[in-house]
PDB file of N, CA and C in Angstrom:
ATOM      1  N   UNK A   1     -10.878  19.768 -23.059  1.00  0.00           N
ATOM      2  CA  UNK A   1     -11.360  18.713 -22.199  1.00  0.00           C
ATOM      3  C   UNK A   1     -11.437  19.254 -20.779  1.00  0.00           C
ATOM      4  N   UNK A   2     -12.448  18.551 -20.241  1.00  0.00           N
ATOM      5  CA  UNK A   2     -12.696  19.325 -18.426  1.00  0.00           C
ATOM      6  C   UNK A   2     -12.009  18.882 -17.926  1.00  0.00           C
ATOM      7  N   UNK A   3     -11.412  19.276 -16.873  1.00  0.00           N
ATOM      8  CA  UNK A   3     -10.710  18.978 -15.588  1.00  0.00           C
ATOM      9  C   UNK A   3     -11.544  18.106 -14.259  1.00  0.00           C
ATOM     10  N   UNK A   4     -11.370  17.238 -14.212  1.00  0.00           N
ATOM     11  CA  UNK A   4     -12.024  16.428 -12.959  1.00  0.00           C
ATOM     12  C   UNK A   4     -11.255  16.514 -11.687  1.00  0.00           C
ATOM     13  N   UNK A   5     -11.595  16.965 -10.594  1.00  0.00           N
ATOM     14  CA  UNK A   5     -11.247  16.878  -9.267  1.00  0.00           C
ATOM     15  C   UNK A   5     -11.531  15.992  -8.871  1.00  0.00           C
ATOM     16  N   UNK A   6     -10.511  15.386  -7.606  1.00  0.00           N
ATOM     17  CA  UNK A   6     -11.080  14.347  -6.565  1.00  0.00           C
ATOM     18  C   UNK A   6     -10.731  14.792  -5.131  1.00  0.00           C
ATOM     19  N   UNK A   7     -11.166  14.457  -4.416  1.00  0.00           N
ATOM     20  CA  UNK A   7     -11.189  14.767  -2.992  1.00  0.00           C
ATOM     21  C   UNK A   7     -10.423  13.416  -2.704  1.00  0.00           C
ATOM     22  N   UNK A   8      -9.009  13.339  -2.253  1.00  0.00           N
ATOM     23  CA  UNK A   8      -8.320  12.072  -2.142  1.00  0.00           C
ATOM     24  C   UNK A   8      -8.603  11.691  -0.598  1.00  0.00           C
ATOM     25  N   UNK A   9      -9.083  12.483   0.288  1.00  0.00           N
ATOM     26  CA  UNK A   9      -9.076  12.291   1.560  1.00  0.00           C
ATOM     27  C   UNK A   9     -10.162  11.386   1.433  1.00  0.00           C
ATOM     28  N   UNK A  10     -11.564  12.187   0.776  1.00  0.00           N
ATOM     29  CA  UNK A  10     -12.827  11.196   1.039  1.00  0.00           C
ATOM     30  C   UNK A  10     -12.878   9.916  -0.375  1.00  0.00           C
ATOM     31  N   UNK A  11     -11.907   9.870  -1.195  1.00  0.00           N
ATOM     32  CA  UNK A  11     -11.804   8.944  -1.840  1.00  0.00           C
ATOM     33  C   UNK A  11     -10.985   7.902  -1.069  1.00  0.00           C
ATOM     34  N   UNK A  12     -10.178   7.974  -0.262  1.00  0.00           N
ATOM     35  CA  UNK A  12      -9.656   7.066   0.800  1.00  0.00           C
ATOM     36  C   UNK A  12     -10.581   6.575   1.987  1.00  0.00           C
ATOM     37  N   UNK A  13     -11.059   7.450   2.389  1.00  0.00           N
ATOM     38  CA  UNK A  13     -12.113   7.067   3.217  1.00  0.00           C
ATOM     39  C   UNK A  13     -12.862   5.853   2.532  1.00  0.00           C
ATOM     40  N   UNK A  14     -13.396   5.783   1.128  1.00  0.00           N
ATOM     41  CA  UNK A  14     -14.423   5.405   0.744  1.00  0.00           C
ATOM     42  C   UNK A  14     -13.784   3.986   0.402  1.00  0.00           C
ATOM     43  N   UNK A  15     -12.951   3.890   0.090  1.00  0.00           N
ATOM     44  CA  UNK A  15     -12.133   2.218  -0.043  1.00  0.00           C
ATOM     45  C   UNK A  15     -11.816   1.796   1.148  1.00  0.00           C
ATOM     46  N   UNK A  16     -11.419   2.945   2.136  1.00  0.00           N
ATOM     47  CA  UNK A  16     -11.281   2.054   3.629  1.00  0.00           C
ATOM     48  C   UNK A  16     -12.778   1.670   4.339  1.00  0.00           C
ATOM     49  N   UNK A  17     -13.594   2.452   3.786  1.00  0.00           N
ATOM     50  CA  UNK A  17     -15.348   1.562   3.923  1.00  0.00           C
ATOM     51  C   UNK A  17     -15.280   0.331   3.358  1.00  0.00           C
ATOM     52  N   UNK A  18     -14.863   0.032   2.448  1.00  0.00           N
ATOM     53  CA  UNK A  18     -15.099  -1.299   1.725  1.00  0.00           C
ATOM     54  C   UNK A  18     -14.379  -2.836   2.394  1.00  0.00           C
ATOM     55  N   UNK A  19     -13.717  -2.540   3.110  1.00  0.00           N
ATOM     56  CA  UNK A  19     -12.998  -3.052   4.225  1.00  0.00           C
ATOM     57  C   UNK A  19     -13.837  -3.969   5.717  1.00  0.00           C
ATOM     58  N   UNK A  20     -13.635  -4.867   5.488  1.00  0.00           N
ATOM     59  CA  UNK A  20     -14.683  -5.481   6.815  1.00  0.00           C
ATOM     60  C   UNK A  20     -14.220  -5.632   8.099  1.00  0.00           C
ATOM     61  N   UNK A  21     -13.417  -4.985   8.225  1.00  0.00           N
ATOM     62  CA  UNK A  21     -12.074  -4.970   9.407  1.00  0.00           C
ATOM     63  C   UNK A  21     -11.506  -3.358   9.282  1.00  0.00           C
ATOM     64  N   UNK A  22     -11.281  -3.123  11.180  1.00  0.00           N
ATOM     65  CA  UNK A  22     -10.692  -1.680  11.129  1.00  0.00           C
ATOM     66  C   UNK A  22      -9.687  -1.333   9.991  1.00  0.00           C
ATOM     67  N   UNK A  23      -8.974  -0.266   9.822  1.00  0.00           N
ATOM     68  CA  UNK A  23      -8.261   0.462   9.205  1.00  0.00           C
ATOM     69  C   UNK A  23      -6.917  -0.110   9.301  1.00  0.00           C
ATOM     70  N   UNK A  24      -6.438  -0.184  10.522  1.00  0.00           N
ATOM     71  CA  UNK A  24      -5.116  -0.237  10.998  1.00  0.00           C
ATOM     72  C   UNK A  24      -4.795  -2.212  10.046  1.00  0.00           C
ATOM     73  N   UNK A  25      -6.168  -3.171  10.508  1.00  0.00           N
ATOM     74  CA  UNK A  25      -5.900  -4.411   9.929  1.00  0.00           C
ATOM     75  C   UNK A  25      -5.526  -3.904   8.247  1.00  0.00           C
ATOM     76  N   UNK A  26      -6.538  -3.470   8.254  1.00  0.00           N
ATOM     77  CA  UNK A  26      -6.532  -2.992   6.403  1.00  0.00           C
ATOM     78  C   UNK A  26      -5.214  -3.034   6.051  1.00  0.00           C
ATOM     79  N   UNK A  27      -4.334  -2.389   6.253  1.00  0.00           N
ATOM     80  CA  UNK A  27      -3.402  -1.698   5.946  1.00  0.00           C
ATOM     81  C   UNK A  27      -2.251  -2.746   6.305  1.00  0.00           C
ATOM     82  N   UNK A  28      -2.333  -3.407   7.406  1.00  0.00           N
ATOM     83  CA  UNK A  28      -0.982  -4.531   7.269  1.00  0.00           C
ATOM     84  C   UNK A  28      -1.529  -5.577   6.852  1.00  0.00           C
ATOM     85  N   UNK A  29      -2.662  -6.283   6.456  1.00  0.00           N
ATOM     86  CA  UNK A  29      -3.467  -6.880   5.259  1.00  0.00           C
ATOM     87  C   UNK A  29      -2.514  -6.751   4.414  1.00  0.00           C
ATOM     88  N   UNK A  30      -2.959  -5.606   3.796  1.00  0.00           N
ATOM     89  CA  UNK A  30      -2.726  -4.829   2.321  1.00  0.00           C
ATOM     90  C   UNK A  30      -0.623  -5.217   2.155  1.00  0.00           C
ATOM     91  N   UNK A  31       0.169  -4.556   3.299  1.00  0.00           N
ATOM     92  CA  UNK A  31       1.456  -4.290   3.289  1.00  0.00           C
ATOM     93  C   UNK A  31       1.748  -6.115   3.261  1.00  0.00           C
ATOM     94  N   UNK A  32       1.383  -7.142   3.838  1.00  0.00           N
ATOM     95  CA  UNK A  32       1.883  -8.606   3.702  1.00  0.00           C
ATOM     96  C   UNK A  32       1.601  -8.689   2.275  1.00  0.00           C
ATOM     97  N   UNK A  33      -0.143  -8.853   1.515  1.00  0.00           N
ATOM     98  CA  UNK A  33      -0.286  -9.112   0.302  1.00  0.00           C
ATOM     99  C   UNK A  33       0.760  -8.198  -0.456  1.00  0.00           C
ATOM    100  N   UNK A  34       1.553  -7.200  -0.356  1.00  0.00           N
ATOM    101  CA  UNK A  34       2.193  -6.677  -1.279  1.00  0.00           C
ATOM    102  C   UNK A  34       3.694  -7.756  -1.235  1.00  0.00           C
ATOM    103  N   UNK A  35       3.794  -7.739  -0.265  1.00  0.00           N
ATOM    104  CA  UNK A  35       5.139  -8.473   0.115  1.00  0.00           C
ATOM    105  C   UNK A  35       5.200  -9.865  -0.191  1.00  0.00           C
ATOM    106  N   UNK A  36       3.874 -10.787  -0.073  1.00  0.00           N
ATOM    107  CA  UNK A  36       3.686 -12.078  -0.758  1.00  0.00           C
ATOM    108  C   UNK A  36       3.578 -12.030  -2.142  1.00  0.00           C
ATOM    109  N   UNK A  37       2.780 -10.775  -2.887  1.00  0.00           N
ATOM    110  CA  UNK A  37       2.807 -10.910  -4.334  1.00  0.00           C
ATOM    111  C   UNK A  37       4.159 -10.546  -5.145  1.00  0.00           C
ATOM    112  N   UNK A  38       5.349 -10.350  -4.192  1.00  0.00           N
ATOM    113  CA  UNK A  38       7.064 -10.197  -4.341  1.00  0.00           C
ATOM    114  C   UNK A  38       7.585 -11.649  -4.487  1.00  0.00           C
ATOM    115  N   UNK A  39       6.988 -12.159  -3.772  1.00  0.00           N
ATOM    116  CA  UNK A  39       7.027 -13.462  -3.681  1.00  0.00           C
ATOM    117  C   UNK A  39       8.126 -13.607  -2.640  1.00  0.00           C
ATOM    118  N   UNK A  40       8.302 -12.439  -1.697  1.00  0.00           N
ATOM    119  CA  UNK A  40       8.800 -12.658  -0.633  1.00  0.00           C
ATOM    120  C   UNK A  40       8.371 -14.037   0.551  1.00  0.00           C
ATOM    121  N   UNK A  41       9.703 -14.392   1.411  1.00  0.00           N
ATOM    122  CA  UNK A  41       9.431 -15.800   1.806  1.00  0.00           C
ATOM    123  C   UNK A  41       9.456 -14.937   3.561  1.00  0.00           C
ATOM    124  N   UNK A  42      10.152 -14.069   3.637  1.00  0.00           N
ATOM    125  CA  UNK A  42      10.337 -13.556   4.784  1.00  0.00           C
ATOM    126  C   UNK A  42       9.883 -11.828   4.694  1.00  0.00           C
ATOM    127  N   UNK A  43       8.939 -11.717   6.111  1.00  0.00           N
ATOM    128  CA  UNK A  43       8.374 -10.387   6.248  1.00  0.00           C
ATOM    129  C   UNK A  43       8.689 -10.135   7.459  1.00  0.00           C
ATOM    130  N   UNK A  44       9.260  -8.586   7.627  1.00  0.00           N
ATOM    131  CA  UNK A  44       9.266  -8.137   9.097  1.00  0.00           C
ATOM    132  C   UNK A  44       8.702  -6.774   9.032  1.00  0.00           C
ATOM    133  N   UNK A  45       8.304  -6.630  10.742  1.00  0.00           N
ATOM    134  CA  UNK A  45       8.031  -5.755  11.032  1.00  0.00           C
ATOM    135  C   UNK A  45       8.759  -5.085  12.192  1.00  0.00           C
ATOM    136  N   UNK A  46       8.543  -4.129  11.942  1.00  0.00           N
ATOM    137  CA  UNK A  46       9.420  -3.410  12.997  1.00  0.00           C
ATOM    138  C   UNK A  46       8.773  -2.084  13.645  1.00  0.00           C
ATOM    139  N   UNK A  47       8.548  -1.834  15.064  1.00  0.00           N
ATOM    140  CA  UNK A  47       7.820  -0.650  14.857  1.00  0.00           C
ATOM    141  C   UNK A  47       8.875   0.411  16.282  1.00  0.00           C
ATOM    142  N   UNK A  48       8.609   1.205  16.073  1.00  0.00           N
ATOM    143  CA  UNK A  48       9.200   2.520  16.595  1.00  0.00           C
ATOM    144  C   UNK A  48       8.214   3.645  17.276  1.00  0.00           C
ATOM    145  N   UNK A  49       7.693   3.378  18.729  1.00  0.00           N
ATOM    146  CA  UNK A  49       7.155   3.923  19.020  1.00  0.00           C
ATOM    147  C   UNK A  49       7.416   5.122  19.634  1.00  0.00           C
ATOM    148  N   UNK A  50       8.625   5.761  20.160  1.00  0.00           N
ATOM    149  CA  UNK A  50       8.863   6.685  20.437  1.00  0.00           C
ATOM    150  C   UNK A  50       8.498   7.726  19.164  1.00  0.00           C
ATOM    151  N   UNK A  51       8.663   7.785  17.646  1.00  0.00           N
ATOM    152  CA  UNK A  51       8.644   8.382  16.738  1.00  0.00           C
ATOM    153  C   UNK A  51       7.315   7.723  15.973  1.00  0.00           C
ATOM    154  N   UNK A  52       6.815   6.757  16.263  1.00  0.00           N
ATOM    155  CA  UNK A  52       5.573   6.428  15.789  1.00  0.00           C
ATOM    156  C   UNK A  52       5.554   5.745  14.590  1.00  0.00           C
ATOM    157  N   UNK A  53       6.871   5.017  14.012  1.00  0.00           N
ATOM    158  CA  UNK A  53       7.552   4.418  12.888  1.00  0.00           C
ATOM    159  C   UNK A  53       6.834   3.316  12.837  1.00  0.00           C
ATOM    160  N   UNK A  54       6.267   2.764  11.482  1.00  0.00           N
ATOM    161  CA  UNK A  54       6.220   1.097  11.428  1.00  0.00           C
ATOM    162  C   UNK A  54       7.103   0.852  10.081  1.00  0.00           C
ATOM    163  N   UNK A  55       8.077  -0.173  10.146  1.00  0.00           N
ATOM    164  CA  UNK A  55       8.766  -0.439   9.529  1.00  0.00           C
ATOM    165  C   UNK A  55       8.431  -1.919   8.634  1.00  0.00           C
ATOM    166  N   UNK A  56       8.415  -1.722   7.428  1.00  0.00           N
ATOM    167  CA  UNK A  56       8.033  -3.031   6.794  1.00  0.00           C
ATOM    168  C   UNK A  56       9.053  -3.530   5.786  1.00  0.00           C
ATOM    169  N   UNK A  57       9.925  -4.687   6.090  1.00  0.00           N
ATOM    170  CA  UNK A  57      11.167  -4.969   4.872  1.00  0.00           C
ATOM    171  C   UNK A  57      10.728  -6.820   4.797  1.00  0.00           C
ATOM    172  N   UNK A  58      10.873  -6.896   3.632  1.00  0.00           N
ATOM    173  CA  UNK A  58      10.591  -8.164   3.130  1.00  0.00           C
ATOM    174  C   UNK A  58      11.775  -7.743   2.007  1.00  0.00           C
ATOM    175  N   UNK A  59      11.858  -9.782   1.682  1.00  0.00           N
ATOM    176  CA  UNK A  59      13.058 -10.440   0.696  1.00  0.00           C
ATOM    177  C   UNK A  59      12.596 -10.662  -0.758  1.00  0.00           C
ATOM    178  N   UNK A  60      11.384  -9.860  -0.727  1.00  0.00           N
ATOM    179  CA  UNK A  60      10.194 -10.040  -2.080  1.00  0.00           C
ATOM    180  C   UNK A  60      11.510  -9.590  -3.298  1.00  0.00           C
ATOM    181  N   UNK A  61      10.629  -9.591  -4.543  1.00  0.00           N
ATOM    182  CA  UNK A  61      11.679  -9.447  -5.852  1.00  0.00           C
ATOM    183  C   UNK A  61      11.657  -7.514  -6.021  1.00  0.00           C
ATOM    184  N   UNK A  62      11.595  -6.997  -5.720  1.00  0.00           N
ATOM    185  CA  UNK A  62      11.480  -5.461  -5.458  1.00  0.00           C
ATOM    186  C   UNK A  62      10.807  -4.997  -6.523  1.00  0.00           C
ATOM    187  N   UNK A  63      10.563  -4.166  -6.826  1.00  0.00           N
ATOM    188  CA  UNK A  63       9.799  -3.257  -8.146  1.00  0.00           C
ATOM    189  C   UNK A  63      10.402  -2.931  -9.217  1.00  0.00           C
ATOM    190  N   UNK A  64      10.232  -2.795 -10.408  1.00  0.00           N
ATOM    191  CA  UNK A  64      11.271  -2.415 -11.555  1.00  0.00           C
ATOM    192  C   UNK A  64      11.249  -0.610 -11.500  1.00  0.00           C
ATOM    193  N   UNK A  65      11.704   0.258 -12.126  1.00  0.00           N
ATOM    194  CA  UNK A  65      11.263   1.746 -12.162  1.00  0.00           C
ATOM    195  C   UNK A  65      10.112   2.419 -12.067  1.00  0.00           C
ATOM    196  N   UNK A  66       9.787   1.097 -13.014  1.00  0.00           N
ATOM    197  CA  UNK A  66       8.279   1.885 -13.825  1.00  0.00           C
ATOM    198  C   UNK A  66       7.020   2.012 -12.585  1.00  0.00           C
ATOM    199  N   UNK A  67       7.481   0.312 -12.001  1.00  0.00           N
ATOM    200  CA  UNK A  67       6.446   0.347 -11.070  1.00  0.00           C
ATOM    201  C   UNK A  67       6.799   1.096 -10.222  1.00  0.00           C
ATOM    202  N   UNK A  68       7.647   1.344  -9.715  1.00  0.00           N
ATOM    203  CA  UNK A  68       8.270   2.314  -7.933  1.00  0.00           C
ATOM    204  C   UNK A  68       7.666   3.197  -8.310  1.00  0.00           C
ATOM    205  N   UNK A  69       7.716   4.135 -10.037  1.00  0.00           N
ATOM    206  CA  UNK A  69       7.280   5.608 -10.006  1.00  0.00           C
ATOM    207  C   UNK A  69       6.034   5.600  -9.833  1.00  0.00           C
ATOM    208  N   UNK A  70       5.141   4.563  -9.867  1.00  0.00           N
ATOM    209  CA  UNK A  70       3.381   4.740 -10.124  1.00  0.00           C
ATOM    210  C   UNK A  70       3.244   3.843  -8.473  1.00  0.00           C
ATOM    211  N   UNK A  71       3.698   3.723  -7.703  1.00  0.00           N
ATOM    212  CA  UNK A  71       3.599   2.406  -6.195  1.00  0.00           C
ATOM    213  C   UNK A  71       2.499   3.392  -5.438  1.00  0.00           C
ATOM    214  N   UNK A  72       2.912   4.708  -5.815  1.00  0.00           N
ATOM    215  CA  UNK A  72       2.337   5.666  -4.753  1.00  0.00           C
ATOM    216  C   UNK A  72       0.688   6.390  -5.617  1.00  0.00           C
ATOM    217  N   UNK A  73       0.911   5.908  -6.647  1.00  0.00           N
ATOM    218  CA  UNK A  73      -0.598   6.241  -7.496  1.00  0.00           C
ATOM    219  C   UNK A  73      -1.739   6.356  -6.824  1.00  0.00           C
ATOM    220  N   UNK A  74      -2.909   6.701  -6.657  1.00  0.00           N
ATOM    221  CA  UNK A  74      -4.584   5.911  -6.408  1.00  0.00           C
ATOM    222  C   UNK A  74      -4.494   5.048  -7.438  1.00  0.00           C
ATOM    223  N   UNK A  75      -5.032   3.398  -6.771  1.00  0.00           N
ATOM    224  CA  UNK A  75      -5.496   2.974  -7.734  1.00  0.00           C
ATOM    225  C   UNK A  75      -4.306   2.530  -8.871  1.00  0.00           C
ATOM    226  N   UNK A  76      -3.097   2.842  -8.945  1.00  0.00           N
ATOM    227  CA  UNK A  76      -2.055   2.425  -9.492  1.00  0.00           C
ATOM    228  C   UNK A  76      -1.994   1.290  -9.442  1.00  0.00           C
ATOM    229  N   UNK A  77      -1.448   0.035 -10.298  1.00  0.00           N
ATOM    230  CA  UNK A  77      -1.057  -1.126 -10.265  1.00  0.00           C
ATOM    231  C   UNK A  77      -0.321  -2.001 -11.298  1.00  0.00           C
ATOM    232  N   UNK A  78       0.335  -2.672 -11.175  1.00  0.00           N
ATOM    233  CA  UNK A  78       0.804  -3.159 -12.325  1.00  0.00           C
ATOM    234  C   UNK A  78       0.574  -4.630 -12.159  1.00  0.00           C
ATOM    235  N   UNK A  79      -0.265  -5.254 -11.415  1.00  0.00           N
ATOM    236  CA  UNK A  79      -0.610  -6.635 -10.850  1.00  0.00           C
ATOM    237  C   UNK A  79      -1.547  -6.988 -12.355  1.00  0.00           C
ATOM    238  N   UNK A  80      -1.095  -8.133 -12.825  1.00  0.00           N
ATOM    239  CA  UNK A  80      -2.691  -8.676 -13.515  1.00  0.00           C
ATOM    240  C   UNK A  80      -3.758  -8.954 -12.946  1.00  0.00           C
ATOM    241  N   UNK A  81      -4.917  -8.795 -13.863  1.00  0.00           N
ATOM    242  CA  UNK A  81      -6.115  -9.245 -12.954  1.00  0.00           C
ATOM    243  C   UNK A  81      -6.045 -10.723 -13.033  1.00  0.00           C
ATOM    244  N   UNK A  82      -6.712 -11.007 -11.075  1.00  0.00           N
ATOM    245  CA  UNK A  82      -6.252 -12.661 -10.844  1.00  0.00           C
ATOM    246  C   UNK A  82      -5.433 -12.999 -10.569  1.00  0.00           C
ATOM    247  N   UNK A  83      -4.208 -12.178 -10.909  1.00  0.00           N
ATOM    248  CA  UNK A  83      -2.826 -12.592 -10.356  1.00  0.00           C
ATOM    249  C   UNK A  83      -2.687 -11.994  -9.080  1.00  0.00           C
ATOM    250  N   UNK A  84      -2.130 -12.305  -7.961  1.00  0.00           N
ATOM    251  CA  UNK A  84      -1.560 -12.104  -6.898  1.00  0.00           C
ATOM    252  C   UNK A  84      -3.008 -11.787  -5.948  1.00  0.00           C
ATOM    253  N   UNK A  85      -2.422 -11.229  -4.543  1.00  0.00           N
ATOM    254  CA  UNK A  85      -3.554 -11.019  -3.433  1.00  0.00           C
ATOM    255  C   UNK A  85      -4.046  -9.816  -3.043  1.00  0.00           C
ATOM    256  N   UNK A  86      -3.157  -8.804  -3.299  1.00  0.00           N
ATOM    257  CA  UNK A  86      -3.562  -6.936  -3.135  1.00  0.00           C
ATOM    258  C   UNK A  86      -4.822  -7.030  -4.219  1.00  0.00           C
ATOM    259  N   UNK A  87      -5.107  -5.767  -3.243  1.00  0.00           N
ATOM    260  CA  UNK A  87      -6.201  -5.173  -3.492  1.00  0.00           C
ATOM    261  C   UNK A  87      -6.663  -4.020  -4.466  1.00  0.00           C
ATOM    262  N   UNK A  88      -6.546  -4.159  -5.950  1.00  0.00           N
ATOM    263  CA  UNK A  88      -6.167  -3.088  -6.457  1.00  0.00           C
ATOM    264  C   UNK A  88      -5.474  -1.716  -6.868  1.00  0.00           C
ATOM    265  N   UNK A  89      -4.484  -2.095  -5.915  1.00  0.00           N
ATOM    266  CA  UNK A  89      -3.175  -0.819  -5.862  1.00  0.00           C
ATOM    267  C   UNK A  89      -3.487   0.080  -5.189  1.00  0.00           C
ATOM    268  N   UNK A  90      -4.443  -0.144  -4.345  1.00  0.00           N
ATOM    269  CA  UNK A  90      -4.781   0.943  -3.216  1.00  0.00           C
ATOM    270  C   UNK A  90      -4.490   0.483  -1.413  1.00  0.00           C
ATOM    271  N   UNK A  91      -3.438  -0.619  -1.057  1.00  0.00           N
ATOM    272  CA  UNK A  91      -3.196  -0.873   0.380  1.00  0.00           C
ATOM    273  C   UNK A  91      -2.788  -0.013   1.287  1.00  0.00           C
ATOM    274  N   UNK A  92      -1.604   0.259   0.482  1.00  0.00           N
ATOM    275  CA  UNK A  92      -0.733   1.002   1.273  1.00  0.00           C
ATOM    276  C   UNK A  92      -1.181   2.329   1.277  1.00  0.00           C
ATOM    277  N   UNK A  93      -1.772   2.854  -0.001  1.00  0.00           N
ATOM    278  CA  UNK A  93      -2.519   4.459  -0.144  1.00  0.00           C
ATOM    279  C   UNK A  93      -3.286   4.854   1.112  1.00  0.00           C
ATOM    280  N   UNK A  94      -4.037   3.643   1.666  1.00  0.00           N
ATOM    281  CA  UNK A  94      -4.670   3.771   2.821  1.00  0.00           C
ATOM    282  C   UNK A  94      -4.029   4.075   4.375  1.00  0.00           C
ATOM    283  N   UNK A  95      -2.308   4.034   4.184  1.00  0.00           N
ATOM    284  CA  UNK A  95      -1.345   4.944   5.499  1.00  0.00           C
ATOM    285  C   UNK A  95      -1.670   5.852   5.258  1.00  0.00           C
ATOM    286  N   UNK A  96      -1.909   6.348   4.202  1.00  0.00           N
ATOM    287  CA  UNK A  96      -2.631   7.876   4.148  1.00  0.00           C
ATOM    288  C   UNK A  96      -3.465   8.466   4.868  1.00  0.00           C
ATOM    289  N   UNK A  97      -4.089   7.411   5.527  1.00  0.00           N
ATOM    290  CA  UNK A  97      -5.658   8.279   6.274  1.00  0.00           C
ATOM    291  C   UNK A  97      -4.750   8.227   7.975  1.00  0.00           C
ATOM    292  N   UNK A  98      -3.637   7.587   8.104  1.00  0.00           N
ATOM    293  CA  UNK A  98      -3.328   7.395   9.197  1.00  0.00           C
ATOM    294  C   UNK A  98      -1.971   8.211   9.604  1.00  0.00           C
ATOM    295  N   UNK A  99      -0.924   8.179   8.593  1.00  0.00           N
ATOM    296  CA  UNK A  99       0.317   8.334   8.608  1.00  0.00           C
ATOM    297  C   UNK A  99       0.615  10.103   8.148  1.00  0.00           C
ATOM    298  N   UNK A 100       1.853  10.782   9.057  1.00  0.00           N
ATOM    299  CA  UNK A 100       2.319  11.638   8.185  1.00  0.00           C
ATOM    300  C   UNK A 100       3.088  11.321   6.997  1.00  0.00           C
ATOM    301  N   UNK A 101       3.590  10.365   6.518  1.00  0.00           N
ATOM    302  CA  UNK A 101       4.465  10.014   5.572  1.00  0.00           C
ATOM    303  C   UNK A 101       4.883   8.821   5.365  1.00  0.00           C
ATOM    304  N   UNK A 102       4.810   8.311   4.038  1.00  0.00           N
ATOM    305  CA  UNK A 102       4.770   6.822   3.702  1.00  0.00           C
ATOM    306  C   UNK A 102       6.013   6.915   2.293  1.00  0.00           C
ATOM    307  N   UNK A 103       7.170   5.761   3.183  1.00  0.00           N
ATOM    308  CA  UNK A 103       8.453   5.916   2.283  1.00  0.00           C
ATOM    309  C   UNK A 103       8.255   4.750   1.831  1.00  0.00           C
ATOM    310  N   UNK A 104       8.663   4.691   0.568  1.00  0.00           N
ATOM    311  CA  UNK A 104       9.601   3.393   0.389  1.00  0.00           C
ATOM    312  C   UNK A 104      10.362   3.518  -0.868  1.00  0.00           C
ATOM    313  N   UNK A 105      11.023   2.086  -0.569  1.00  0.00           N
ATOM    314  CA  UNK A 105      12.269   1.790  -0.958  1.00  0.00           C
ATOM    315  C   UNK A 105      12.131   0.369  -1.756  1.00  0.00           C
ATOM    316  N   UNK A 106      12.972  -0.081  -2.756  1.00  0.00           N
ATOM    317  CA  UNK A 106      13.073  -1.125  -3.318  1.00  0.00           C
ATOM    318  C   UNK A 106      14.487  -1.512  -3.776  1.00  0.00           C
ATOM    319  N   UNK A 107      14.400  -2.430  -4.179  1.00  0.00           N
ATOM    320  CA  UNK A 107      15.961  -2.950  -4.657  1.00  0.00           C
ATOM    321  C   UNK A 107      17.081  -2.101  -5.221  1.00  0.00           C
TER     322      UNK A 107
END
């Protein structure tokens, strides 16, 4: 079987086109809908500009394993279709075009 390449830079690019609002909205868009489809009641932000940190912790129901190991996928998701408000498992993928490094953490 062939091997398929992707260019993840211009495959990010190409979903942050699809977007009707800058990048930066995109992306804390994307980080609330993740945190509402937790069914978190409380969201904060926190940001750190000396080091250039944005900090995002919500009271949402956290991720089970399975999902934490695939959170960071393209295109990863474990949402049903119809269910919840993200955007196909690609929100947060989109700190990518912005960020040196995108952590997280769950329960």
């Amino acid at each position: 079987m062939g091997e398929t390449r992707v260019n993840l830079k211009h495959l990010l690019e190409d979903i942050r086109d699809a977007y009707p609002f800058p990048m930066e909205e995109a992306i804390i868009t994307e980080l609330v809908a993740n945190s509402l489809d937790s069914q978190a009641s409380k969201i904060s932000f926190w940001t750190k500009p000396e080091s250039g940190n944005l900090i995002v912790i919500d009271n949402g129901n956290g991720m089970s394993d399975r999902d934490f190991k695939a959170y960071h996928d393209i295109a990863s998701t474990t949402k049903q279709r119809g269910k919840g408000i993200g955007f196909a498992g690609v929100g947060v993928k989109l700190a990518l075009l912005c960020a040196e490094n995108v952590v997280t953490e769950t329960r």
